[in-house]
N, C-alpha and C. Protein backbone atom coordinates (compact mmCIF):
# COMPACT_ATOMS: atom_id res chain seq x y z
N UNK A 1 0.83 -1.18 0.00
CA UNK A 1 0.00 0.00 0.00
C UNK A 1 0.88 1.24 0.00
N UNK A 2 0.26 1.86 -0.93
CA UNK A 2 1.23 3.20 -1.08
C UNK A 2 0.77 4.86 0.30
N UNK A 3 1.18 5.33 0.30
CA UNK A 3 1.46 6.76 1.29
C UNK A 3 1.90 7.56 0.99
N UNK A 4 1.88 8.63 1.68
CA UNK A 4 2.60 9.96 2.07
C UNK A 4 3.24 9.73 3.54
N UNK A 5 4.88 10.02 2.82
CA UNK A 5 6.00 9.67 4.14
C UNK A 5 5.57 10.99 4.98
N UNK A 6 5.74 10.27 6.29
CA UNK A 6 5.57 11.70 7.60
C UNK A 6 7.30 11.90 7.55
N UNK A 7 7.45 13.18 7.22
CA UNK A 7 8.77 13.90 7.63
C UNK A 7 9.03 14.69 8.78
N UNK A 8 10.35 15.01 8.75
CA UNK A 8 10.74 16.07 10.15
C UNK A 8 9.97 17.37 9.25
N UNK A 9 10.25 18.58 10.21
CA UNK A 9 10.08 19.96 9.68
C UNK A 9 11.40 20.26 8.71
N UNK A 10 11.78 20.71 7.62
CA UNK A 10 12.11 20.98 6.69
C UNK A 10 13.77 21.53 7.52
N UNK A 11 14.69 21.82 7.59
CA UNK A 11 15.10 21.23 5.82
C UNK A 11 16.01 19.93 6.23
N UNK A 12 15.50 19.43 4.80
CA UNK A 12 15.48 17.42 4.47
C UNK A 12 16.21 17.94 3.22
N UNK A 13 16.28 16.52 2.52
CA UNK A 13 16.63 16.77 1.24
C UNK A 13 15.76 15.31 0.34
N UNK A 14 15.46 15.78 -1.19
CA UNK A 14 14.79 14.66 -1.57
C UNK A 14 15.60 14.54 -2.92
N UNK A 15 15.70 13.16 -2.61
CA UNK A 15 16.59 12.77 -4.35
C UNK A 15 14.85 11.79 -5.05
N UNK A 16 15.06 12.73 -6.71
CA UNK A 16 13.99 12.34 -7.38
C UNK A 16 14.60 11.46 -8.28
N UNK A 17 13.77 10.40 -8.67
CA UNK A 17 14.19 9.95 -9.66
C UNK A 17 12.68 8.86 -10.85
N UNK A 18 13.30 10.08 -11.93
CA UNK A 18 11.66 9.23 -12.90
C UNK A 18 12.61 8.33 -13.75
N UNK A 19 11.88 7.59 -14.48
CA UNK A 19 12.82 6.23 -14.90
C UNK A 19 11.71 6.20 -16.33
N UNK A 20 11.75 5.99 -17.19
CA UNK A 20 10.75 5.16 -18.49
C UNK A 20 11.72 3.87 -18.13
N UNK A 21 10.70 3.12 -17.94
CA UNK A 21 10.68 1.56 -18.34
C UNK A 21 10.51 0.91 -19.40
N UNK A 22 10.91 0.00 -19.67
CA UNK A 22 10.68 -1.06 -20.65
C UNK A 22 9.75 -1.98 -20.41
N UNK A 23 9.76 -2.67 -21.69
CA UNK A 23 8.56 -3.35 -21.51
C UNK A 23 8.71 -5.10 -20.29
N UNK A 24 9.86 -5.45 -20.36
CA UNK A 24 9.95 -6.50 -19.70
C UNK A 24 10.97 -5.94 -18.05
N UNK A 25 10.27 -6.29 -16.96
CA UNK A 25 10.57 -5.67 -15.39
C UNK A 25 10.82 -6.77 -14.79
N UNK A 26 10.94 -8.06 -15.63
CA UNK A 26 11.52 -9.16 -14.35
C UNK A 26 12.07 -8.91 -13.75
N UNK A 27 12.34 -9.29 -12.33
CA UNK A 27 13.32 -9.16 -11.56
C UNK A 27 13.10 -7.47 -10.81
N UNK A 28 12.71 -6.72 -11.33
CA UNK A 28 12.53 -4.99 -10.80
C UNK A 28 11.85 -5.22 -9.52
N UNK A 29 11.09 -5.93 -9.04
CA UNK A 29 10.35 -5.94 -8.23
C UNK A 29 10.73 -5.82 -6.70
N UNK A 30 11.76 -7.66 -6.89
CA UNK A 30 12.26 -7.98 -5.88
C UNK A 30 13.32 -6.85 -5.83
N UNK A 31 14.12 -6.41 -6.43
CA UNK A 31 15.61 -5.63 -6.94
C UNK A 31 15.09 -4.28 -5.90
N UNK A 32 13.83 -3.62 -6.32
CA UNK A 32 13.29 -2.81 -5.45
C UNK A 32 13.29 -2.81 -4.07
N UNK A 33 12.50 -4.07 -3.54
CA UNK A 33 11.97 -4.29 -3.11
C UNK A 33 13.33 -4.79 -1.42
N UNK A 34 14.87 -5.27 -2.54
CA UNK A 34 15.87 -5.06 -1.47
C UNK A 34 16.53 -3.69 -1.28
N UNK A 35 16.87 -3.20 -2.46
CA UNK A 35 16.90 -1.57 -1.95
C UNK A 35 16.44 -0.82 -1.23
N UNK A 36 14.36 -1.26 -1.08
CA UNK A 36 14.30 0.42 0.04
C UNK A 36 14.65 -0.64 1.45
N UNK A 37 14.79 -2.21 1.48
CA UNK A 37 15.29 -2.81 3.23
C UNK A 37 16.36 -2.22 3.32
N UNK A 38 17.55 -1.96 2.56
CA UNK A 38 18.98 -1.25 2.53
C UNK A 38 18.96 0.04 3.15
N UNK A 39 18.48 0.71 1.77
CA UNK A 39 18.20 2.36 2.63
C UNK A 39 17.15 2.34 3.62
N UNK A 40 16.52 1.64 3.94
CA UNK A 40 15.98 1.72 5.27
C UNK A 40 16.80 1.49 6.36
N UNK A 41 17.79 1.11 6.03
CA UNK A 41 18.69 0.76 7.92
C UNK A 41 19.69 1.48 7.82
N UNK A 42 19.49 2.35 6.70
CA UNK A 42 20.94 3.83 6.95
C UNK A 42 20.25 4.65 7.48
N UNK A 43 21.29 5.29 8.39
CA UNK A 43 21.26 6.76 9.36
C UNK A 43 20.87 7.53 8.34
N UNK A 44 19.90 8.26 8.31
CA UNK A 44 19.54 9.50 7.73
C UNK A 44 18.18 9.23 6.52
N UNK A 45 18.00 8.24 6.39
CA UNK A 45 17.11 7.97 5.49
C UNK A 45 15.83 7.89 6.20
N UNK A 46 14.52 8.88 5.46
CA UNK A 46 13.57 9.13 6.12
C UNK A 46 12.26 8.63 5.80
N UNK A 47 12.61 7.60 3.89
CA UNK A 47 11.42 7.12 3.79
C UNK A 47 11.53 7.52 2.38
N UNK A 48 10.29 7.04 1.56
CA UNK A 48 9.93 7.20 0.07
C UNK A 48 9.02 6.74 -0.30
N UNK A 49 8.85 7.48 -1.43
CA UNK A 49 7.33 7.76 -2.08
C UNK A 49 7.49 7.13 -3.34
N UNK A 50 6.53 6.34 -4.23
CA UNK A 50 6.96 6.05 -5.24
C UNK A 50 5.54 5.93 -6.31
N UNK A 51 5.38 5.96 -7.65
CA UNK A 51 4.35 5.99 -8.02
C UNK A 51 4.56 5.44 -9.74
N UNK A 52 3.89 4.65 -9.83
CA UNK A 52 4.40 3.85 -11.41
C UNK A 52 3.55 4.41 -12.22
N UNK A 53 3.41 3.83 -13.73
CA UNK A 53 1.79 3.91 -14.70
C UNK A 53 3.25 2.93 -15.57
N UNK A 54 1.78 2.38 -16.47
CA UNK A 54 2.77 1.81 -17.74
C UNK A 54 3.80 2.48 -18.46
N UNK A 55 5.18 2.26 -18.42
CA UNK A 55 6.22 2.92 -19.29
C UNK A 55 6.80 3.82 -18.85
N UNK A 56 6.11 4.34 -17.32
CA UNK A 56 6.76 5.20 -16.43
C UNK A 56 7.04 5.18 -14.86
N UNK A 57 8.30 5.40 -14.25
CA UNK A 57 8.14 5.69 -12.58
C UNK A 57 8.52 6.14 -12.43
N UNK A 58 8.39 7.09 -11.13
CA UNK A 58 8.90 8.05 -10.55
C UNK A 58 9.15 7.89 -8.80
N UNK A 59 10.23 7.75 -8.28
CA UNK A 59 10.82 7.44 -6.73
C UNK A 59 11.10 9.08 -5.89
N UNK A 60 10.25 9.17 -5.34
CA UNK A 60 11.10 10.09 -3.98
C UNK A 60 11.48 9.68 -3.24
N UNK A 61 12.58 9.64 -2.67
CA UNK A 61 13.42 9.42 -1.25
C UNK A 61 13.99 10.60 -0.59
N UNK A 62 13.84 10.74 0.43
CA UNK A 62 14.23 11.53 1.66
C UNK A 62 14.96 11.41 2.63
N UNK A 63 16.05 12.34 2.75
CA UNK A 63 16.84 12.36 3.44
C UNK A 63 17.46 13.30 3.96
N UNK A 64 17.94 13.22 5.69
CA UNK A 64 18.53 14.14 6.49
C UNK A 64 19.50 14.70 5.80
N UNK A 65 20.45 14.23 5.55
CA UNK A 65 21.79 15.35 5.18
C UNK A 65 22.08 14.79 3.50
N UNK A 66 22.98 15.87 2.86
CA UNK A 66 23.61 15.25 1.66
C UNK A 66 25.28 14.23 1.52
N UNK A 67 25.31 13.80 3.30
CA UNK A 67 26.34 12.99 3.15
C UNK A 67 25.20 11.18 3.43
N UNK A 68 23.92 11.56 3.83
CA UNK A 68 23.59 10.38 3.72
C UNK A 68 23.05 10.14 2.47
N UNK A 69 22.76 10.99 1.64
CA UNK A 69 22.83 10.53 0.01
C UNK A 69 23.65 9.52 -0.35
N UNK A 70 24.64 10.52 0.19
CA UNK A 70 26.25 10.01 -0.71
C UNK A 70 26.58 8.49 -0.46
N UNK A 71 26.22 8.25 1.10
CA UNK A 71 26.03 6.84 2.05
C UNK A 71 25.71 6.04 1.02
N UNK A 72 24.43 5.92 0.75
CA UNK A 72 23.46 5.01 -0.28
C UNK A 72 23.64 5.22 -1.41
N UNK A 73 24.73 6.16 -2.16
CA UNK A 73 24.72 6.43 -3.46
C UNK A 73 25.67 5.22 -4.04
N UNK A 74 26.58 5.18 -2.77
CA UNK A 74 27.95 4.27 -2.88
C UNK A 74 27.63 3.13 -1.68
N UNK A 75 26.53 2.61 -1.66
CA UNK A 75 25.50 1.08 -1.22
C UNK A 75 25.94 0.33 -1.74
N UNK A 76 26.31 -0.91 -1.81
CA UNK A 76 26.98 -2.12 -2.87
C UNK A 76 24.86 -2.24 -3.42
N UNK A 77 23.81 -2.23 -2.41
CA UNK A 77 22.70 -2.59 -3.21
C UNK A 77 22.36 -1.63 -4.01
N UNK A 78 22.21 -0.16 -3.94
CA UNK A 78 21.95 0.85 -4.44
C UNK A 78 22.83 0.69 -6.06
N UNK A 79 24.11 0.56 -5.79
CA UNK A 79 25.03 0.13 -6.76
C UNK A 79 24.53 -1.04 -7.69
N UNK A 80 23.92 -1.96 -7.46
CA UNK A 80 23.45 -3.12 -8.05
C UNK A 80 22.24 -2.50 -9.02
N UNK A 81 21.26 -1.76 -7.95
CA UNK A 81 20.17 -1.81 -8.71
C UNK A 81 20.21 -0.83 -9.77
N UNK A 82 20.82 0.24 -9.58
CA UNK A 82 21.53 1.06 -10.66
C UNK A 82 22.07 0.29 -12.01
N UNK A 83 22.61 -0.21 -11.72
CA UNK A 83 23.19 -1.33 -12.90
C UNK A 83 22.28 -2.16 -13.46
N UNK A 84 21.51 -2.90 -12.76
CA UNK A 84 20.20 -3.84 -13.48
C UNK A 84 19.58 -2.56 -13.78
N UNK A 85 18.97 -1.25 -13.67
CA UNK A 85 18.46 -0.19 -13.80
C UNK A 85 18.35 0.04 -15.68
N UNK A 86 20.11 0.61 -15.39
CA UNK A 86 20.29 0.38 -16.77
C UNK A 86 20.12 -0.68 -18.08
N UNK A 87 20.43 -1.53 -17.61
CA UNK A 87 20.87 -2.85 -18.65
C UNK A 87 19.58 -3.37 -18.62
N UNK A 88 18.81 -3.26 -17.67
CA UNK A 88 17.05 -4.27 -18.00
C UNK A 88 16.04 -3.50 -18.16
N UNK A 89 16.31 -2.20 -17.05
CA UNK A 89 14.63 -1.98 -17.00
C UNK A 89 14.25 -0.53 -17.18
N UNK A 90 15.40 0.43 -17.66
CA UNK A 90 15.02 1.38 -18.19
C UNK A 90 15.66 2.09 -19.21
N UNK A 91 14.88 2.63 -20.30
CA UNK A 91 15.14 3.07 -21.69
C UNK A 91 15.66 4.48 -20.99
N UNK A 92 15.19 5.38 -19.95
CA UNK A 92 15.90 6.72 -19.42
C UNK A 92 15.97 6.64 -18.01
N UNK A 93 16.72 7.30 -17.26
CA UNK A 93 16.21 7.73 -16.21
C UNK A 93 17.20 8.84 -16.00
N UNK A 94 17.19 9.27 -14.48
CA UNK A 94 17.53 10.73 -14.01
C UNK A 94 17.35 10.64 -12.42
N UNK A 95 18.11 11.28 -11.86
CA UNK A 95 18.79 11.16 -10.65
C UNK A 95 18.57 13.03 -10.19
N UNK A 96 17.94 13.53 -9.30
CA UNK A 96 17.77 14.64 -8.78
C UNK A 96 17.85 15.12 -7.97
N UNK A 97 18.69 15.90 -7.02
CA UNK A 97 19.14 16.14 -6.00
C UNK A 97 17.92 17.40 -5.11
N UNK A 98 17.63 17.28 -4.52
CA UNK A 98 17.04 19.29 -3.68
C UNK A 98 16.86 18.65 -2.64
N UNK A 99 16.67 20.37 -1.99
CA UNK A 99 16.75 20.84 -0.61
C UNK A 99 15.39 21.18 -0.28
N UNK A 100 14.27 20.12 0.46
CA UNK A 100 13.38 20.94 1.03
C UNK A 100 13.64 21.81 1.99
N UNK A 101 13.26 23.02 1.86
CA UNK A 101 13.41 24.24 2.39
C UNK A 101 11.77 24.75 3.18
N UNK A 102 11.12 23.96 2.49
CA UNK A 102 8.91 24.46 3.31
C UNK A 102 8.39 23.40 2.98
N UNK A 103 7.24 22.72 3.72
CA UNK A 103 6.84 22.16 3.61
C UNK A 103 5.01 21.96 4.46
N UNK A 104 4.32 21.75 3.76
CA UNK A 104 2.46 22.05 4.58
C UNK A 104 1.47 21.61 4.01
């Protein structure tokens, strides 16, 4: 079941990321599905939002500082799924860094 993550009061930081998919996602699921257990047991990670349709997704993740980005950027799983990312399951994607600064 999907949500809206409860955050601290601002300022967080949220890395976006929309992806076009392909047509075949074997394996995306589970691959997902060990990534957010990963970034879930790092210091600073506050949670994520995620929302599909056919041929498209889009991930928010949230986080305290921009050295716990960096933490999970350089994840051996984060690292993995990045790589199956490319090579299986998406024709684009994009990686987005900001600073919530307000939030209500």
């Amino acid at each position: 079941m999907s949500s809206i993550v409860t955050l601290p009061s601002p300022p967080y930081y949220a890395v976006i990321a929309p992806a076009v998919l392909r047509h075949d996602l074997a394996g995306h699921g589970r691959m997902a599905d060990a990534a957010m257990r990963a970034a879930s047991g790092l210091d600073g990670f506050h949670g994520i939002e995620v929302c599909a349709q056919p041929g498209f997704a889009m991930a928010v993740s949230y986080w305290r500082s921009l050295e716990a980005i960096d933490e999970w950027r350089r994840h051996r799983t984060h690292e993995q799924a990045k790589s199956l990312g490319r090579s299986r399951w998406f024709d684009q994607y994009a990686t987005r860094i900001a600073q919530v600064i307000d939030a209500y």
